[in-house]
Protein backbone atom coordinates (compact mmCIF):
# COMPACT_ATOMS: atom_id res chain seq x y z
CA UNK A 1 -27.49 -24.37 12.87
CA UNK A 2 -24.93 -23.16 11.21
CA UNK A 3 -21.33 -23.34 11.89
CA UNK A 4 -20.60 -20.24 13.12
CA UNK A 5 -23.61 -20.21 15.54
CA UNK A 6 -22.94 -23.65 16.92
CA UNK A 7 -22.49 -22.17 20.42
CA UNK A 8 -24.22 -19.00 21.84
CA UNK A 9 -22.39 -17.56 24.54
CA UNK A 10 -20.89 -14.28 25.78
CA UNK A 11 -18.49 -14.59 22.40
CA UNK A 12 -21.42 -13.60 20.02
CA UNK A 13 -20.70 -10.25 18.32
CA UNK A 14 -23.28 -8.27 15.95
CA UNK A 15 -22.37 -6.17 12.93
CA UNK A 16 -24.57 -4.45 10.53
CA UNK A 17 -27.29 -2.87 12.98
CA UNK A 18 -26.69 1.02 12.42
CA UNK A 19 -28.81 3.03 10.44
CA UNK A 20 -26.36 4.48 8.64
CA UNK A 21 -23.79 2.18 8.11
CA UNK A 22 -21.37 5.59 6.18
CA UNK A 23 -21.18 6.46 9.70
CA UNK A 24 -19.45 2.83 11.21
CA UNK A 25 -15.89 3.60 9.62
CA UNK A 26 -14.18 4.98 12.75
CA UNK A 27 -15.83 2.31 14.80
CA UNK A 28 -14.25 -0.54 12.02
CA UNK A 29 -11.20 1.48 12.32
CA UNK A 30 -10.90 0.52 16.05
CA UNK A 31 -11.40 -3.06 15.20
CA UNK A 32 -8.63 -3.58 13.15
CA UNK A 33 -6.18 -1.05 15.38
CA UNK A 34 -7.30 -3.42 18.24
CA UNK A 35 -6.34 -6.48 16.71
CA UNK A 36 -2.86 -5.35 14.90
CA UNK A 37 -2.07 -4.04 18.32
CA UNK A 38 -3.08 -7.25 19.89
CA UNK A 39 -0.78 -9.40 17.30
CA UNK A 40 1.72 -6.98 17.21
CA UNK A 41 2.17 -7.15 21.12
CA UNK A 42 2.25 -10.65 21.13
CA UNK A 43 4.98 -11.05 18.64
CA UNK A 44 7.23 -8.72 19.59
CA UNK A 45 7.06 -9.80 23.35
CA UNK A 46 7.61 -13.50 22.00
CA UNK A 47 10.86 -12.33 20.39
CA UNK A 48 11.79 -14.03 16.85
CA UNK A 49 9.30 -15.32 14.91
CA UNK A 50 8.34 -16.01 11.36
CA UNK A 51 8.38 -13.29 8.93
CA UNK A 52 4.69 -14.20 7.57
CA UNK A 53 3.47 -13.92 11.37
CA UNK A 54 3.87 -10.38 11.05
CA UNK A 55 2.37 -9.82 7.05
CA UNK A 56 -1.51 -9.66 8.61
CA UNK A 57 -0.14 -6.85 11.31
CA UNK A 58 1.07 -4.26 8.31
CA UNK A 59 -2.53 -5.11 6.52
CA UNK A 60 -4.82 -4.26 9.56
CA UNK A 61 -2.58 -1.43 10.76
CA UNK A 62 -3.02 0.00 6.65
CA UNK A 63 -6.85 -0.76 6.75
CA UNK A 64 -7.39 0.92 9.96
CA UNK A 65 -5.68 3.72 8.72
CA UNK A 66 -7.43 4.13 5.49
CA UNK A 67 -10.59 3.38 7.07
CA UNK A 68 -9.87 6.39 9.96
CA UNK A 69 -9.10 8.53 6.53
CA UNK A 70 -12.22 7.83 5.11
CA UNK A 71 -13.95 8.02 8.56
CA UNK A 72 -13.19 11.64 8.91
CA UNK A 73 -14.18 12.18 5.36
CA UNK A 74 -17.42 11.04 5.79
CA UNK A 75 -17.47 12.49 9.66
CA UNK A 76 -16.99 16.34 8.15
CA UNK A 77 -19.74 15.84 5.74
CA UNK A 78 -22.07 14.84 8.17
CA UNK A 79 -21.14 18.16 10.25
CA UNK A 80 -21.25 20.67 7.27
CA UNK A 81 -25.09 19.19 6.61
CA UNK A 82 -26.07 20.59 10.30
CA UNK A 83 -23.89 23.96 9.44
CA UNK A 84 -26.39 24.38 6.42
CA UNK A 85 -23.66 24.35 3.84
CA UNK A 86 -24.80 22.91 0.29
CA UNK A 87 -22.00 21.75 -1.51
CA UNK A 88 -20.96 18.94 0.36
CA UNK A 89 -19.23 16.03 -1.12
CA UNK A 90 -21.01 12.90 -0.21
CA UNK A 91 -19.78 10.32 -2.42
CA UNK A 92 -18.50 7.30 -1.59
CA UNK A 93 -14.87 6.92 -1.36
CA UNK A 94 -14.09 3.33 -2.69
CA UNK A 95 -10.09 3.89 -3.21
CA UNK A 96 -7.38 2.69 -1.28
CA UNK A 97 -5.12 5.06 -1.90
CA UNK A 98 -3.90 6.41 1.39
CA UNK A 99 -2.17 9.22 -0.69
CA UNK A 100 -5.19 10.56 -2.10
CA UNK A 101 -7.22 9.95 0.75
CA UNK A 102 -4.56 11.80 3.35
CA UNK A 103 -4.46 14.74 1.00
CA UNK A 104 -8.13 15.24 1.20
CA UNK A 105 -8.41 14.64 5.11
CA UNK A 106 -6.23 17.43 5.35
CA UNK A 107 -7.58 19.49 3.02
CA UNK A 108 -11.35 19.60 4.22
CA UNK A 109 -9.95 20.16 7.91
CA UNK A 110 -8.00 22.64 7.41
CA UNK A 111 -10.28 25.11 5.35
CA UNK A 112 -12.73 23.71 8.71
CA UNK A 113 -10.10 24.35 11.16
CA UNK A 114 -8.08 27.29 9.59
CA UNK A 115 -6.69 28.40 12.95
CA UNK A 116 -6.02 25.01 14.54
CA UNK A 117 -2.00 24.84 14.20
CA UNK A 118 -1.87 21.43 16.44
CA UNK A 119 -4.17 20.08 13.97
CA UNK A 120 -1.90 21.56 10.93
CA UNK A 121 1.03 19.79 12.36
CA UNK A 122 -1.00 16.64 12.66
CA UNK A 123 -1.90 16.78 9.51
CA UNK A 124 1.16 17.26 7.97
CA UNK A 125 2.17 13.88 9.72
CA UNK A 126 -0.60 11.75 9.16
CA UNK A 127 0.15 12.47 5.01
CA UNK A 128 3.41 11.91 5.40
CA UNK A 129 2.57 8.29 6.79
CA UNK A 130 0.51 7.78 4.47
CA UNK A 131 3.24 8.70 1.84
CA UNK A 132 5.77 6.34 3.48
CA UNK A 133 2.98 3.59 4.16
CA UNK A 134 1.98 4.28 0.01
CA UNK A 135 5.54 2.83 -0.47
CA UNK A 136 5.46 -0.22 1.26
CA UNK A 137 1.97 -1.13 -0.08
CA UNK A 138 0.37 1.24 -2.94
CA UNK A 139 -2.53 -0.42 -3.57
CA UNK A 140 -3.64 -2.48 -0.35
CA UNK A 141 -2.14 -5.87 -2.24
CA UNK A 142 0.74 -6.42 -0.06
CA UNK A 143 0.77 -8.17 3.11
CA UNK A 144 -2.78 -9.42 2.26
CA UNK A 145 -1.54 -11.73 -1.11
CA UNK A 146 2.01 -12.44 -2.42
CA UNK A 147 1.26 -10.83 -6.16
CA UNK A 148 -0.91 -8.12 -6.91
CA UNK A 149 -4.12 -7.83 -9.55
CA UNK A 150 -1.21 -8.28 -12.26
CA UNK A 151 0.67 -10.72 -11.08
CA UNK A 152 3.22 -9.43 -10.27
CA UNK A 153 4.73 -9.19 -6.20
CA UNK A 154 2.73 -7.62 -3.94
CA UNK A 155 5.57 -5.48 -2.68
CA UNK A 156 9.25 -4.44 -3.81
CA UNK A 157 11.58 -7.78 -3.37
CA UNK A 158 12.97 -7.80 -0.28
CA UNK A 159 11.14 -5.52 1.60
CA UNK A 160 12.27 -5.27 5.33
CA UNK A 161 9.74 -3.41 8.35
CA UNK A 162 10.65 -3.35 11.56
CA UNK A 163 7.51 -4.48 13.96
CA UNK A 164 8.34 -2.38 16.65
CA UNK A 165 8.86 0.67 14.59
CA UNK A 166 5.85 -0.09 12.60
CA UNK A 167 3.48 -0.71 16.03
CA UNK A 168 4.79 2.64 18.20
CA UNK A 169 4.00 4.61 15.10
CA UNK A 170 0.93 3.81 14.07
CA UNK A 171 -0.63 2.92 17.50
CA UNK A 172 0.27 6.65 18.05
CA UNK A 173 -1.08 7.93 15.11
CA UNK A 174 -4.36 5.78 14.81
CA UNK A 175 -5.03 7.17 18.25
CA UNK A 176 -5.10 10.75 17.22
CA UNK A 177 -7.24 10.01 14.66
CA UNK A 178 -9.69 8.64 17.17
CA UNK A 179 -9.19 11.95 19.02
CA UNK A 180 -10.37 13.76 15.84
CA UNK A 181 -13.28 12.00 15.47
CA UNK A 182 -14.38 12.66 18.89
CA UNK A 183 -13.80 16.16 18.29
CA UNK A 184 -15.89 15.87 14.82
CA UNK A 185 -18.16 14.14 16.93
CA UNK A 186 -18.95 17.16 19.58
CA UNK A 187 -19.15 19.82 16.86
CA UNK A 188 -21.35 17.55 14.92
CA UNK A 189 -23.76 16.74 18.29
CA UNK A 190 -23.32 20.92 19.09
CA UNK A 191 -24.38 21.81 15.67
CA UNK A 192 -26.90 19.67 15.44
CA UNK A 193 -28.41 21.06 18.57
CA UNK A 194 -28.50 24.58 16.68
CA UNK A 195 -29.89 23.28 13.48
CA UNK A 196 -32.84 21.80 14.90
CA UNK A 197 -32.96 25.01 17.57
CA UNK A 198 -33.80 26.82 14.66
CA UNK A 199 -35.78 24.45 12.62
CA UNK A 200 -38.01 24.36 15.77
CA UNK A 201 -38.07 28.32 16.75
């Protein structure tokens, strides 16, 4: 047996049994906003503590965003199949630039959602985040190893983030991206249920 199956309780956890694994980003996402939150609490309620407690909270509050950004990527494409449109970008997305990948996220939603000003403003936010976040840690390097693929530091020397600050913010934001996806979720389900209307009329 090996040992990570020594015991098999109520602690066992599956991964991998979608069909379409594309389609798991959002729930991923959740995972890591989950457990930055969880560390994040923790700390801050604990009061001072080392500086390389907090290093894995910046990284899983980063790859939850990135992987809501790519989420909704992925989520839109699936809807515009069951809307019958045909030139639909379906590639994988295997950057980590938040920058590039905010810019597109609001791109495709709002030539979706022209008339959807909450979502505009939204929008505007969650790029600008990603723009500030893009300056703390470019290239996904920092907070996960001191030097990047160079070998150089990970981050700028000296770089200061305040937990709290950090934590309120992107709690907040992570959980309107969730919101999104449930709405890209219900158009998705709705126009699914016409597409196969008329596939079966």
């Amino acid at each position: 047996m090996a040992f990570y199956n020594e015991f098999n309780d109520y602690t066992n956890f599956v991964i991998s049994f979608s069909r379409t694994p594309k389609y798991d980003f959002g729930i991923f996402a959740q995972g890591y906003r989950f457990a930055a939150n969880s560390v994040a609490k923790e700390l801050i309620e604990n009061g001072h503590f080392p500086d390389y407690k907090a290093y894995p909270v910046v990284f899983l509050y980063r790859h939850a965003l990135e992987l809501h950004l790519k989420n909704i990527i992925y989520s839109v494409a699936k809807l515009l199949v069951f809307k019958g449109v045909e030139d639909i970008d379906n590639k994988l997305h295997r950057t980590h630039k938040l920058d590039d990948l905010s810019c597109k996220v609001k791109n495709i939603l709002t030539k979706l959602f022209p008339d959807d000003k909450e979502l505009h403003q939204l929008l505007k936010k969650v790029v600008l985040v990603a723009k500030e976040f893009s300056e703390i840690d470019s290239e996904s390097y920092g907070y996960r190893y001191p030097i990047n693929n160079r070998g150089e530091h990970s981050t700028k020397s000296n770089q200061y983030v305040n937990l709290r600050s950090l934590a309120t913010h992107m709690d907040n934001l992570l959980e309107q991206l969730e919101s999104i996806d449930c709405g890209l979720n219900i158009e998705t389900d709705i126009a699914q249920e016409i597409y196969e209307a008329f596939e079966n009329f």
